[in-house]
C-alpha atoms as a PDB file:
ATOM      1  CA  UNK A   1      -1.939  -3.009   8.572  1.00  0.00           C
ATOM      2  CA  UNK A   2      -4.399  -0.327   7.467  1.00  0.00           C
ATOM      3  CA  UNK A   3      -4.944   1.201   3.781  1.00  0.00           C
ATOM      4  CA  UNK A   4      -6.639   4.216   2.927  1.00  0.00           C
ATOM      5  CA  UNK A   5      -7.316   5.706  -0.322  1.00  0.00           C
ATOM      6  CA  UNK A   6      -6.046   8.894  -0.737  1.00  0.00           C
ATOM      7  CA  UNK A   7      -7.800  12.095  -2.354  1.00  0.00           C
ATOM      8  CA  UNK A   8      -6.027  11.583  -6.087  1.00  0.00           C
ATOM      9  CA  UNK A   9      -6.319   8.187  -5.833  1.00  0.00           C
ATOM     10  CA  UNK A  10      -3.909   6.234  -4.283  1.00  0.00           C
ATOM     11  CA  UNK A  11      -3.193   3.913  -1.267  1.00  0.00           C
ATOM     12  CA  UNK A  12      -1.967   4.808   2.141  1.00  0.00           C
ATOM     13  CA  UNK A  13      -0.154   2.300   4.069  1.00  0.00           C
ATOM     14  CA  UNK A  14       0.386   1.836   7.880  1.00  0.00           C
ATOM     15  CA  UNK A  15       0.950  -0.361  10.994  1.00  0.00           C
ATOM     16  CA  UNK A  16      -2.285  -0.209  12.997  1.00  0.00           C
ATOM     17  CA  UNK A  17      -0.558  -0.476  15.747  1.00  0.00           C
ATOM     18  CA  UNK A  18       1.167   2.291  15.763  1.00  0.00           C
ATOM     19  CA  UNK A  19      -0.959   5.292  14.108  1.00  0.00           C
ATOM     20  CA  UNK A  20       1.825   7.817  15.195  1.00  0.00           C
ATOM     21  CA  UNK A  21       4.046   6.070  13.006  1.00  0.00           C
ATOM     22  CA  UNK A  22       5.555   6.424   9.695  1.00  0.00           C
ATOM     23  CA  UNK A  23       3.149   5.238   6.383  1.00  0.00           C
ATOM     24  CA  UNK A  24       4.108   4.035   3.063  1.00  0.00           C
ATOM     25  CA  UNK A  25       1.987   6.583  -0.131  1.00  0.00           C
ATOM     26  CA  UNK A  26       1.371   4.772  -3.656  1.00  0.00           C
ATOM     27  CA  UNK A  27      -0.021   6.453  -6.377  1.00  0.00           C
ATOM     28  CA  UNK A  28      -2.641   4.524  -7.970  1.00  0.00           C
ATOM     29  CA  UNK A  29      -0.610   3.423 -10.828  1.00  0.00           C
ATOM     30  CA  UNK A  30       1.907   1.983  -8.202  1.00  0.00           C
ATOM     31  CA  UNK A  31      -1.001   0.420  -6.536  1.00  0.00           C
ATOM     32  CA  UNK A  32      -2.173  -1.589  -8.980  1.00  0.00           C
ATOM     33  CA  UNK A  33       1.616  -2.692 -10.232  1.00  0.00           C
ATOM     34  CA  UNK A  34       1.714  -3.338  -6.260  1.00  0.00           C
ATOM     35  CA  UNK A  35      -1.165  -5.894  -6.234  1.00  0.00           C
ATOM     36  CA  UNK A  36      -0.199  -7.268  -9.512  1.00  0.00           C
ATOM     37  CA  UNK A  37       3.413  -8.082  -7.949  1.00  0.00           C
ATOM     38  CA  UNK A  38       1.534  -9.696  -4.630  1.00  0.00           C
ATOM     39  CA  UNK A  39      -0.742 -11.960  -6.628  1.00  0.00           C
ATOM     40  CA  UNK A  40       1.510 -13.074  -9.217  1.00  0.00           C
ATOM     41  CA  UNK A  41       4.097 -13.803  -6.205  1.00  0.00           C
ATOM     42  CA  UNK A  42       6.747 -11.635  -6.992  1.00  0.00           C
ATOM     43  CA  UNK A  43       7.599 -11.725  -3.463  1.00  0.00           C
ATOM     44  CA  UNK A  44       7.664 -14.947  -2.325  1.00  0.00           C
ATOM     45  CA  UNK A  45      10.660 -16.216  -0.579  1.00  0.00           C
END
């Protein structure tokens, strides 16, 4: 997986392996709810 910021301040997401392939945009707002979700395990199984 690599993330880049983007120019109005978001997060790009892709596979590494496969650069060609398609990527996943946040906005920086959606970020941050993102990360929020992740650590307060929203997403756990």
């Amino acid at each position: 997986m690599e993330i880049a910021p983007t120019v109005i301040g978001g997060r790009s997401i892709r596979d590494g392996k496969d650069r060609s392939g398609p990527h996943l945009t946040f906005t920086g707002d959606a970020w941050q709810a993102f990360l929020l979700d992740v650590k307060s395990r929203e997403f756990d199984r």
